[in-house]
N, C-alpha and C. Protein backbone atom coordinates (compact mmCIF):
# COMPACT_ATOMS: atom_id res chain seq x y z
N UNK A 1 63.14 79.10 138.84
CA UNK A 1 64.54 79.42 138.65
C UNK A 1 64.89 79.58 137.17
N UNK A 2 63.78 79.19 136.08
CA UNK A 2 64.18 78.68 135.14
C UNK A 2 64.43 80.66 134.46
N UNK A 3 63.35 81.40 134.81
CA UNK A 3 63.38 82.87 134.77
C UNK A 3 64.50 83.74 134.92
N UNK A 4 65.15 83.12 136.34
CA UNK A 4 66.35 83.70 136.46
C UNK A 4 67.23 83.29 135.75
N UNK A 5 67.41 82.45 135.46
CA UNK A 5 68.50 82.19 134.93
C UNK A 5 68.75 82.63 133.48
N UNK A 6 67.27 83.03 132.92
CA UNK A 6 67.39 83.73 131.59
C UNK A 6 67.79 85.07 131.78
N UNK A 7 67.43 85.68 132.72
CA UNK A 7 67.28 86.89 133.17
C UNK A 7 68.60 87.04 133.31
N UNK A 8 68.93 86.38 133.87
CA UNK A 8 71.02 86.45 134.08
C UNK A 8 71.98 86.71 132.92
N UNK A 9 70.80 85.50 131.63
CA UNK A 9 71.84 85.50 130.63
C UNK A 9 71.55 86.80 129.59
N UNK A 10 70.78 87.29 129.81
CA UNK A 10 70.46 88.38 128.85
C UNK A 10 71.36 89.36 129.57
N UNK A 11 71.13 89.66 130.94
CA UNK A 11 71.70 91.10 131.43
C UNK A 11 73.47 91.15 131.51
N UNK A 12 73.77 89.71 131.44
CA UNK A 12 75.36 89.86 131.24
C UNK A 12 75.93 89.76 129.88
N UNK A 13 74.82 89.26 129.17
CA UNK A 13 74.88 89.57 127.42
C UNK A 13 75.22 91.19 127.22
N UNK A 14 74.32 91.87 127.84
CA UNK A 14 74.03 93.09 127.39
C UNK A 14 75.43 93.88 127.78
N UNK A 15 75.35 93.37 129.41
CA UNK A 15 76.58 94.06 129.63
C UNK A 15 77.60 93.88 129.51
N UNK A 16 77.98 92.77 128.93
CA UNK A 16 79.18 92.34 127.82
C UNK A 16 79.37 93.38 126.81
N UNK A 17 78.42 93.13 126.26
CA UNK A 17 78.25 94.18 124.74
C UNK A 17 78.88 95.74 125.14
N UNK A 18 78.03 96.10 126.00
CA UNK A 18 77.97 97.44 126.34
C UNK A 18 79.69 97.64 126.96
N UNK A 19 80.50 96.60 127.57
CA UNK A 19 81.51 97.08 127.74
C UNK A 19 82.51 96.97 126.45
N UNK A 20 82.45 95.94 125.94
CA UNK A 20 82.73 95.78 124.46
C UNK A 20 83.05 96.68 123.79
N UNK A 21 81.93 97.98 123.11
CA UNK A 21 81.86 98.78 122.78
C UNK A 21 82.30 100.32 123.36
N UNK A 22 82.42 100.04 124.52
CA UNK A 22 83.17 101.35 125.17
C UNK A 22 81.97 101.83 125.86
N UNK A 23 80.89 101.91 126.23
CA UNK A 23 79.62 102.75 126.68
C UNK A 23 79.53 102.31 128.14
N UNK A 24 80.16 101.33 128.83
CA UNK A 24 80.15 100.81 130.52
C UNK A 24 81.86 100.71 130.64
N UNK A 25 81.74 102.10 131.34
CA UNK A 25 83.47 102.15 132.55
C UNK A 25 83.39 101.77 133.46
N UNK A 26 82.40 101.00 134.42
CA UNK A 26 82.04 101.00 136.09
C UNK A 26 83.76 100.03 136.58
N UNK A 27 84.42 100.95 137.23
CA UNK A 27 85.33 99.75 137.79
C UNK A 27 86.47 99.79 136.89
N UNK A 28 86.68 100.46 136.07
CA UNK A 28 87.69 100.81 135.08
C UNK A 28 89.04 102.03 135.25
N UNK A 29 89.90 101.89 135.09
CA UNK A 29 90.85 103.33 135.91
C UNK A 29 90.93 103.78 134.18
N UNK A 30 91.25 103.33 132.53
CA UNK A 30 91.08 103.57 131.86
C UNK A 30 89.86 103.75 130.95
N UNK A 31 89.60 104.61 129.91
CA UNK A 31 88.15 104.71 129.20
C UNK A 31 88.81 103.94 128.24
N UNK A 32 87.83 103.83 127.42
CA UNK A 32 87.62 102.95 125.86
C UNK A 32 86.84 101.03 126.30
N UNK A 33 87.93 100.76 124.97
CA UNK A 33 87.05 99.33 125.20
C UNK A 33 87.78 98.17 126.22
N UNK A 34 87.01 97.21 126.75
CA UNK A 34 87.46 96.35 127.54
C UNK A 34 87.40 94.42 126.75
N UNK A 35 88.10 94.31 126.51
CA UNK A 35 87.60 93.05 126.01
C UNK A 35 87.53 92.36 127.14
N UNK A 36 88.58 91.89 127.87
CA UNK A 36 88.95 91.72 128.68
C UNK A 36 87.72 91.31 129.55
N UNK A 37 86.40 92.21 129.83
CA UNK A 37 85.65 92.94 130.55
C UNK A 37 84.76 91.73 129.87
N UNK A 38 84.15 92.51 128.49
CA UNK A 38 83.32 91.26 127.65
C UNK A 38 83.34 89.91 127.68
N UNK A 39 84.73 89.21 127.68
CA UNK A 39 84.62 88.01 127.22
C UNK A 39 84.37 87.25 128.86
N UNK A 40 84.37 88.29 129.97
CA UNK A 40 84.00 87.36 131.34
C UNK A 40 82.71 87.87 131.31
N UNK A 41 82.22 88.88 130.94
CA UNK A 41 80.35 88.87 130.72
C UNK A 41 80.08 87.83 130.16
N UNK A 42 80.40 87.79 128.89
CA UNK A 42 79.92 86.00 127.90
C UNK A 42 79.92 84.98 128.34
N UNK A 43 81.09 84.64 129.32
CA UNK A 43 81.59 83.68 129.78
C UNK A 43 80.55 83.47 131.21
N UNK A 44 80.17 84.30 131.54
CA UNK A 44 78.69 84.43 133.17
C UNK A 44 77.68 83.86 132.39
N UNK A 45 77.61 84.80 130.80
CA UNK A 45 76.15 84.08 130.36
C UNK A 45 75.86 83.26 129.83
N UNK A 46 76.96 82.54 129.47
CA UNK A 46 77.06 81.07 129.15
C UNK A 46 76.83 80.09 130.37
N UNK A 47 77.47 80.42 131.48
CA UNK A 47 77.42 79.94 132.80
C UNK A 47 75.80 79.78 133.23
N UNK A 48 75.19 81.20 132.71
CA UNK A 48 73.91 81.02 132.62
C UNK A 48 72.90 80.32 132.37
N UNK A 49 73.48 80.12 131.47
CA UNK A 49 72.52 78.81 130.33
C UNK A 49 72.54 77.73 130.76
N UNK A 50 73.87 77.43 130.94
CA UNK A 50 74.68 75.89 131.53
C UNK A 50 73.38 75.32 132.40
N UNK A 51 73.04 76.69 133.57
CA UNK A 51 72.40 76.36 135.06
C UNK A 51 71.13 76.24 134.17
N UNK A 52 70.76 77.31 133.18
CA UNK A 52 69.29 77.15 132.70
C UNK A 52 68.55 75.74 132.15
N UNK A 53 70.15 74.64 131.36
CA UNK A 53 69.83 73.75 130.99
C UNK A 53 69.96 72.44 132.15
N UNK A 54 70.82 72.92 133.21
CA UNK A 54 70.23 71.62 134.50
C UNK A 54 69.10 71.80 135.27
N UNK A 55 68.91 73.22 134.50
CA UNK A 55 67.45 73.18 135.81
C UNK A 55 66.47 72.55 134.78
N UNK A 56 66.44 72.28 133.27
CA UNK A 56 65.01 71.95 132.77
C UNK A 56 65.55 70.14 132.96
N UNK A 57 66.74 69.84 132.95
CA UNK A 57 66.40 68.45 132.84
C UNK A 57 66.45 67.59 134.55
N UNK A 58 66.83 68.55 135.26
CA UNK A 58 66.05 68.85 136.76
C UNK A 58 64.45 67.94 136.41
N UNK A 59 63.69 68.99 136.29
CA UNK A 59 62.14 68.61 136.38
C UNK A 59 62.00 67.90 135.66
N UNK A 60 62.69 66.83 134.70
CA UNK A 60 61.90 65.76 134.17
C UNK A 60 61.90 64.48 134.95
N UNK A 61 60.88 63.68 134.98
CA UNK A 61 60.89 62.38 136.03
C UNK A 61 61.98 61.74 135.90
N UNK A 62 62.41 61.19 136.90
CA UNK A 62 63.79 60.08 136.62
C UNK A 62 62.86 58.30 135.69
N UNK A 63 63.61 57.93 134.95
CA UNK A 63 63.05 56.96 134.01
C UNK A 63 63.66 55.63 134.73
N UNK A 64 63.34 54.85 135.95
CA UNK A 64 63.55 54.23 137.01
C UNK A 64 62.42 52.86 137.37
């Protein structure tokens, strides 16, 4: 899981950016930029990480 979850955070990085900049309309009735759009991409790939960092302290033994 630990894969996906990188995998998550890069591709909503990207597509943050990419709406950011104006180059991704999918779902848009106006062109140009979306911040709007970006800062809930960032906000997934942060979400990302979040899961990336319970899954590594997941697999460490409980100290019991």
């Amino acid at each position: 899981m630990k894969p996906l979850a990188i995998a998550l955070a890069v591709i909503f990085a990207i597509i943050g950016i990419l709406y950011l900049l104006g180059v991704l309309q999918i779902g848009t009735s106006h062109p140009g930029r979306h911040v709007s759009h970006f800062i809930l991409f960032e906000v997934l790939a942060a979400l990302s990480l979040v899961w990336l960092r319970f899954q590594a302290s997941s697999s460490s033994p409980s100290l019991r």
